[in-house]
C-alpha atoms as a PDB file:
ATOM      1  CA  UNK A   1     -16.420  25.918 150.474  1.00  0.00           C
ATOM      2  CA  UNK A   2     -19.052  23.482 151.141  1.00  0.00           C
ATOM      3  CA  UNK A   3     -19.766  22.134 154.577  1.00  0.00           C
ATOM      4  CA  UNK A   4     -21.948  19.783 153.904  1.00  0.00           C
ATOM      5  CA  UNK A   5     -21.899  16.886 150.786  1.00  0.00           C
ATOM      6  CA  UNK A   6     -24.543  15.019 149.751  1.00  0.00           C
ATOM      7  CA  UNK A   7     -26.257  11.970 151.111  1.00  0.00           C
ATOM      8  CA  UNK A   8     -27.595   9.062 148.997  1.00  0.00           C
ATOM      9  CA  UNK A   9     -31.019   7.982 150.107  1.00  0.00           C
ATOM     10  CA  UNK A  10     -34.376   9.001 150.295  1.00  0.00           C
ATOM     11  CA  UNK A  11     -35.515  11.931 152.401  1.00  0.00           C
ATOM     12  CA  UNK A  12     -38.815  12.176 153.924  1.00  0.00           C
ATOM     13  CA  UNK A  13     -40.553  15.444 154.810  1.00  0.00           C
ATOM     14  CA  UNK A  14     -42.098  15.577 158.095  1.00  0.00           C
ATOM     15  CA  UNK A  15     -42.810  17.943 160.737  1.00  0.00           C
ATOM     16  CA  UNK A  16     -41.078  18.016 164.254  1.00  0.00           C
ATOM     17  CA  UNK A  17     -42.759  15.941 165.693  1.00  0.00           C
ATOM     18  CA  UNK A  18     -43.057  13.039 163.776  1.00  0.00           C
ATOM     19  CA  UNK A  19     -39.074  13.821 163.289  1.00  0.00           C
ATOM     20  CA  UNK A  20     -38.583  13.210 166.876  1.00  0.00           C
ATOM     21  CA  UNK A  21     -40.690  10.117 166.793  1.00  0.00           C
ATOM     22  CA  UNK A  22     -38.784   8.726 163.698  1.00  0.00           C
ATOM     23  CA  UNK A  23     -35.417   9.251 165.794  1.00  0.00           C
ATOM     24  CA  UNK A  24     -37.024   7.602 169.110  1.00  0.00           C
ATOM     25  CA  UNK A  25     -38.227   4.397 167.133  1.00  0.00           C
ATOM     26  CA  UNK A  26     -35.295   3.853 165.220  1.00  0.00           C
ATOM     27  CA  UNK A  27     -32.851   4.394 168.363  1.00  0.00           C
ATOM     28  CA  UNK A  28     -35.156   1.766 170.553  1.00  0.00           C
ATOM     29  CA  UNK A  29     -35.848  -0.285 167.208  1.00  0.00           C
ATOM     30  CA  UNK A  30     -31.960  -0.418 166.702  1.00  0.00           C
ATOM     31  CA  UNK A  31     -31.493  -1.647 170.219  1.00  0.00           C
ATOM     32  CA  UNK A  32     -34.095  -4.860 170.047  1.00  0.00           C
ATOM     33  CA  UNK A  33     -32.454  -5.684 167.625  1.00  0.00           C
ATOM     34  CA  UNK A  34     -28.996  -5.620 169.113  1.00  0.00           C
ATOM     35  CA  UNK A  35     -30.591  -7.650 171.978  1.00  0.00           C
ATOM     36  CA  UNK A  36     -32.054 -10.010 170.485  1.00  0.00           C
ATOM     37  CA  UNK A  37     -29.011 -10.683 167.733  1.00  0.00           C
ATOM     38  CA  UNK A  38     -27.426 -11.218 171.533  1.00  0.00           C
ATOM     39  CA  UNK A  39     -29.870 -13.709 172.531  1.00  0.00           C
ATOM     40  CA  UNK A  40     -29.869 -15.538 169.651  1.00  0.00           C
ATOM     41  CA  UNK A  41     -25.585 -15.514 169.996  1.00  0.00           C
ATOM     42  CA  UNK A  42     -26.006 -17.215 173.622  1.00  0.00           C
ATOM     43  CA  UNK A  43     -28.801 -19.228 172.699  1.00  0.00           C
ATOM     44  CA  UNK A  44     -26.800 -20.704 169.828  1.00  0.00           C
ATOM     45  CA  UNK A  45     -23.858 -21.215 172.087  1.00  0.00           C
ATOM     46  CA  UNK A  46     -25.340 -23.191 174.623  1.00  0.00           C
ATOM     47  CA  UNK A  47     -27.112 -25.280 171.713  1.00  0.00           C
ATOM     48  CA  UNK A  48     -23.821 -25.578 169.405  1.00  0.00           C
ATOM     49  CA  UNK A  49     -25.366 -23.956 166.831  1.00  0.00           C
ATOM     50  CA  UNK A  50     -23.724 -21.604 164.489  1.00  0.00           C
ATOM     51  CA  UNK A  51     -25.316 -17.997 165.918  1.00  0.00           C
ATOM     52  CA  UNK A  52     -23.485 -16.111 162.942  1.00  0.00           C
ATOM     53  CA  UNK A  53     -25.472 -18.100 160.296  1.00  0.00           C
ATOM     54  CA  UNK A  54     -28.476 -18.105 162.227  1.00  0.00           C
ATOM     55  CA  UNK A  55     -28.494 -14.393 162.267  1.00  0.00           C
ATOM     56  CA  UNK A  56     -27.539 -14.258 158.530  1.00  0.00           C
ATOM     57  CA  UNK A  57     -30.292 -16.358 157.700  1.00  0.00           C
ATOM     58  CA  UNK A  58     -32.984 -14.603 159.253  1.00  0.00           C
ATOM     59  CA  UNK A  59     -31.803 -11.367 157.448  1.00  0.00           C
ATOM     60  CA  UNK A  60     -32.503 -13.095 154.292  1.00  0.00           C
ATOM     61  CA  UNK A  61     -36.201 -13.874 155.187  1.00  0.00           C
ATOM     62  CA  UNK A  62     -38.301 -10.934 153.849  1.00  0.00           C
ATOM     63  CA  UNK A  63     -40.984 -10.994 156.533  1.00  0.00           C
ATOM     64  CA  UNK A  64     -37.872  -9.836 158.738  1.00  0.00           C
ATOM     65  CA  UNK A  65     -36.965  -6.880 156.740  1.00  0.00           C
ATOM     66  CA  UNK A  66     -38.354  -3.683 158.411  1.00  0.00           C
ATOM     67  CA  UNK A  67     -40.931  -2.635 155.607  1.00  0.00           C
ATOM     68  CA  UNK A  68     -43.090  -6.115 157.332  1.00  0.00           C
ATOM     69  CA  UNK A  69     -43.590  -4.067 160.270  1.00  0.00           C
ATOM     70  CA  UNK A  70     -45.637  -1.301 158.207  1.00  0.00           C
ATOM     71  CA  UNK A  71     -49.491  -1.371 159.102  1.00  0.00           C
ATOM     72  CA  UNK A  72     -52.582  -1.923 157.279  1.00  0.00           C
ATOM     73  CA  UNK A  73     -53.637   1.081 154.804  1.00  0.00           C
ATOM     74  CA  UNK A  74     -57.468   0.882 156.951  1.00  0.00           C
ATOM     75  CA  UNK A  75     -55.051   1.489 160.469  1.00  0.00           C
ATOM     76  CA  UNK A  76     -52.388   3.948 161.541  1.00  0.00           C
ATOM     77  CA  UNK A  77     -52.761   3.217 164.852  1.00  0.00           C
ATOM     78  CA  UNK A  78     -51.138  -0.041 165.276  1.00  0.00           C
ATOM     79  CA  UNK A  79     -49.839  -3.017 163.435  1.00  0.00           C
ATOM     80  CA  UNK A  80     -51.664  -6.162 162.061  1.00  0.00           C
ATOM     81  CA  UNK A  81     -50.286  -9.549 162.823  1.00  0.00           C
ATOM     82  CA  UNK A  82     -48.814 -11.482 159.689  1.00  0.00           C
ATOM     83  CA  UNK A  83     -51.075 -14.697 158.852  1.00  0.00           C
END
């Protein structure tokens, strides 16, 4: 009997802590972008925009996807502004 099945995606191989770190960023990183996807809902409301398509098209704009947000190889400790 197996308990477990397998998972399609790429594993990374880290120690605890960095484990702990990944969990803490993507849990806060999730909930920006909740709040802001809610901003941009009432925002759209109160203009008459459409806040569904607004939201869809900024998903399709590749300097929003999450790999933008990686820094510079020179820097680990924070990340350079696009220009």
């Amino acid at each position: 009997m197996e308990l477990h099945e397998g998972i399609d995606g790429k594993n990374v191989l880290t120690n605890i802590e960095t484990a702990e770190m990944i969990k803490y960023a993507a849990n806060s990183f999730l909930a920006t972008k909740i709040s802001y996807a809610n901003a941009v809902a009432h925002l759209s409301e109160l203009t008459g925009a459409n806040g569904l398509k607004v939201l869809e098209a900024i998903g399709l704009d590749k300097e929003s996807a999450t790999n933008s947000y990686l820094p510079e190889r020179d820097t680990e400790a924070h990340v350079s502004p696009k220009t």
